[in-house]
N, C-alpha and C. Protein backbone atom coordinates (compact mmCIF):
# COMPACT_ATOMS: atom_id res chain seq x y z
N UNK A 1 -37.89 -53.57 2.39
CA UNK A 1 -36.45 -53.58 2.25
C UNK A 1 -35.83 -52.62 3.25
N UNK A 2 -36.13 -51.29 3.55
CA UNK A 2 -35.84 -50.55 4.64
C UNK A 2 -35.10 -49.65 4.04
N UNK A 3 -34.54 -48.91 5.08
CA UNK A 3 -33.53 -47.96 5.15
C UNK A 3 -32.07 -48.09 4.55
N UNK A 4 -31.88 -49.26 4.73
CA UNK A 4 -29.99 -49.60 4.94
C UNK A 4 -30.38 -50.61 3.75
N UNK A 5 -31.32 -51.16 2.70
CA UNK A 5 -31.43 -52.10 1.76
C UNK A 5 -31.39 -51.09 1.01
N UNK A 6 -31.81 -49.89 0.95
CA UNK A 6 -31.86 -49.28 -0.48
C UNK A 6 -30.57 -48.20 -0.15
N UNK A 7 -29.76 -48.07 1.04
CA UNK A 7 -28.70 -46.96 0.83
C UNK A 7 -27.53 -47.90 0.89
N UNK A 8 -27.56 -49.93 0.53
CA UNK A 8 -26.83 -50.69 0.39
C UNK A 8 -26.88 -50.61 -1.44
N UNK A 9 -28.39 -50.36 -2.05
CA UNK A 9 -28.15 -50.42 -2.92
C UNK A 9 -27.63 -49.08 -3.80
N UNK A 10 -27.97 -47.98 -3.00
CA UNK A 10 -26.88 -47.21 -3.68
C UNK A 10 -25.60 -46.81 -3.82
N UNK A 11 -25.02 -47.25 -2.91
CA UNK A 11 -23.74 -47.39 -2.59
C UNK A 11 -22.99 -48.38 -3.54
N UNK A 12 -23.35 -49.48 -3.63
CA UNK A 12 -23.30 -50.24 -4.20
C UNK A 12 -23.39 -50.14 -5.72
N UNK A 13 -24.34 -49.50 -6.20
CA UNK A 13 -24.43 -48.69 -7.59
C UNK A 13 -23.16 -47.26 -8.36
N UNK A 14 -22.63 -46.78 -6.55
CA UNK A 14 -22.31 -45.91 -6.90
C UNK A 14 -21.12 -46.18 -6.93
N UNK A 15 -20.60 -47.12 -6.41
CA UNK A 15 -19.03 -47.93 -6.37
C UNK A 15 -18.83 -48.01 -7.99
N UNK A 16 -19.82 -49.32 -8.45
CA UNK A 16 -19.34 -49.46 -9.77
C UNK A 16 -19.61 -48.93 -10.66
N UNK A 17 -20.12 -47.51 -10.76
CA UNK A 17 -20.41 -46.48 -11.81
C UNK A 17 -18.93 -45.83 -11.46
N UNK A 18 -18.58 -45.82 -10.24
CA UNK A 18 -17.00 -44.90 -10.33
C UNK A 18 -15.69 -46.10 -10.48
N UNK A 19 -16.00 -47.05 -10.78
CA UNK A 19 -15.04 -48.44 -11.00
C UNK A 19 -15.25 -48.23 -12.87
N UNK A 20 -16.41 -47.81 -13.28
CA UNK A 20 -16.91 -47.90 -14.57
C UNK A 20 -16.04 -46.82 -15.04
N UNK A 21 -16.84 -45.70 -14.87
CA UNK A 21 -15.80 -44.94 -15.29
C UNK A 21 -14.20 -44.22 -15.28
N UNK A 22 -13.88 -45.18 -14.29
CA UNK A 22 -12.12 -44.89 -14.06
C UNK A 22 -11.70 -45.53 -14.91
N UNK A 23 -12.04 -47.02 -15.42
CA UNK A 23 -11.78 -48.17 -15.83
C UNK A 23 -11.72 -48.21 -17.47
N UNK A 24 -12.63 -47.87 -18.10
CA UNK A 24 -13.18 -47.91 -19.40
C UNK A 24 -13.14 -46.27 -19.86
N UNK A 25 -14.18 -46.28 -21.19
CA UNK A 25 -14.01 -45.56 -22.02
C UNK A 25 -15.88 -45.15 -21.96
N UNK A 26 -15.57 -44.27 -21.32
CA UNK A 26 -16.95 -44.23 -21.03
C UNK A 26 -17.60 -42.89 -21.92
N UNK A 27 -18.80 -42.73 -22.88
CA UNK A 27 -18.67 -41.20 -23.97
C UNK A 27 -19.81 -40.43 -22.50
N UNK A 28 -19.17 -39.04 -23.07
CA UNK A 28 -19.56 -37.74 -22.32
C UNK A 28 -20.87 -37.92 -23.03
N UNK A 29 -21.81 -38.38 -21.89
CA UNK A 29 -23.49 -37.97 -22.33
C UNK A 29 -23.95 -36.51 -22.43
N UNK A 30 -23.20 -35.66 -22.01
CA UNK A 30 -23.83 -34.00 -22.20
C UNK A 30 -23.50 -33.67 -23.57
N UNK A 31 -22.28 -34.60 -24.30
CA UNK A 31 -21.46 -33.75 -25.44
C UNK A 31 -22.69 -34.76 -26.41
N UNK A 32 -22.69 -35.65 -26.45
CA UNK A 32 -23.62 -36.38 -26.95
C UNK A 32 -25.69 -35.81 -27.18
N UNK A 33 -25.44 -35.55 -26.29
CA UNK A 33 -26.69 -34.73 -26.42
C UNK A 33 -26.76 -33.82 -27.14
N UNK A 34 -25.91 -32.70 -26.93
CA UNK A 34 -26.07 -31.58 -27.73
C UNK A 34 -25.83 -31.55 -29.18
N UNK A 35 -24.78 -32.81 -29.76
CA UNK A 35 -24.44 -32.99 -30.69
C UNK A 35 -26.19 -33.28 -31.62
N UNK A 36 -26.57 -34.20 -30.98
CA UNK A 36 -27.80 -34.66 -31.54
C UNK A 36 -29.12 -34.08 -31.52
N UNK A 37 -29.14 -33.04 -30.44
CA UNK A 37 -29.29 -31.11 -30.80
C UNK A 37 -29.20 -30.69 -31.88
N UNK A 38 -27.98 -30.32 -32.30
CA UNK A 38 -27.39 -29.76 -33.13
C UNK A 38 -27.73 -30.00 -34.69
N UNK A 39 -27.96 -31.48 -34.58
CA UNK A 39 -28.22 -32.49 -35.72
C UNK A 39 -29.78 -32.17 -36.00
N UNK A 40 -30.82 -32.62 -35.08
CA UNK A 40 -32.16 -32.31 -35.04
C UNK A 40 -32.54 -30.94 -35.56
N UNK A 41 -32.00 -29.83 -35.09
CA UNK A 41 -31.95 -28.28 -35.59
C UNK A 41 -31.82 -28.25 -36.87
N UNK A 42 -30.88 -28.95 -37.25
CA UNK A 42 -30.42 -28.57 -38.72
C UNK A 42 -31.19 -29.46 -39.56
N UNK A 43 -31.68 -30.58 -39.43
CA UNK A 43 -32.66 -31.06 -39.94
C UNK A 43 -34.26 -30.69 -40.17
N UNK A 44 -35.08 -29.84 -38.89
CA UNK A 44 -35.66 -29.47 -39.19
C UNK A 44 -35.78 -28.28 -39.71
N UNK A 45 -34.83 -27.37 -39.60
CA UNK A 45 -34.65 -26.05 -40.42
C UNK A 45 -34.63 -26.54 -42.09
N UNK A 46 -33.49 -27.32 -42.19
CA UNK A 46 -34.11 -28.15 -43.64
C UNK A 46 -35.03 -28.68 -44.29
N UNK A 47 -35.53 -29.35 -43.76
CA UNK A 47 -36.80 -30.31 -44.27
C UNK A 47 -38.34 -29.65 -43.81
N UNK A 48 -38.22 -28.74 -42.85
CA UNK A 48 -39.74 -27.86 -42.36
C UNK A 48 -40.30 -27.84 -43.52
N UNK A 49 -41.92 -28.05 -43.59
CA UNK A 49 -42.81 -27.45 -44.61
C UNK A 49 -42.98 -25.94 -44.48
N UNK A 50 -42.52 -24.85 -45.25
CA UNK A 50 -43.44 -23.68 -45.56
C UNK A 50 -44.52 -23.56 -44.64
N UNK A 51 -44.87 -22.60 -43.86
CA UNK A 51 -46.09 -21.98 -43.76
C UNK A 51 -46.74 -21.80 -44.38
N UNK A 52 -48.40 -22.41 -44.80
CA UNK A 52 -49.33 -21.66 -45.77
C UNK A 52 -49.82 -20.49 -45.42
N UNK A 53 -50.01 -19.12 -45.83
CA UNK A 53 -50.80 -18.08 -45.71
C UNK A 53 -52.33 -18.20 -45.98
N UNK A 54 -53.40 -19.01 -45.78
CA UNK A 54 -54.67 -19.34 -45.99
C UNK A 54 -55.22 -18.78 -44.90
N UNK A 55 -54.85 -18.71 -44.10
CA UNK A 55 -55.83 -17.98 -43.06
C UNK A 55 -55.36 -16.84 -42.70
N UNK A 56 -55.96 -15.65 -43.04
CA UNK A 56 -55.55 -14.34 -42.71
C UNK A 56 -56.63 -13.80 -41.49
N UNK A 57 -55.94 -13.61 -40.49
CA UNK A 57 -57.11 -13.44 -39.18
C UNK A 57 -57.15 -11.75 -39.21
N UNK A 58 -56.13 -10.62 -39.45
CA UNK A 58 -56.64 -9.55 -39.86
C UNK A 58 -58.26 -8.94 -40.42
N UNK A 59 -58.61 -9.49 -41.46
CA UNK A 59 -59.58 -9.21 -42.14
C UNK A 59 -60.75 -8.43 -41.21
């Protein structure tokens, strides 16, 4: 494909990602992420099993 086939296809990609998002309603993937961060954290702080104390490596 060459040189100028794949910087046709980014160009080309990069047109209608900025046609996309001028255009529409596009959600903030960073705010989205962290939200579901946020969510995951608090779930496993909730639901974690206990640590068992059975192995004491002191001894």
């Amino acid at each position: 494909m060459g040189v100028f086939g794949i910087g046709f296809q980014f160009l080309l990609g990069a047109t209608f990602g900025i046609y996309v998002a001028q255009n529409y309603n596009v959600p903030n993937i960073n705010k989205l992420y962290k939200t579901g961060m946020v969510i995951a954290k608090h779930y496993e702080e909730n639901y974690r099993k206990p640590k068992s104390k059975t192995h004491d490596d002191d001894q």
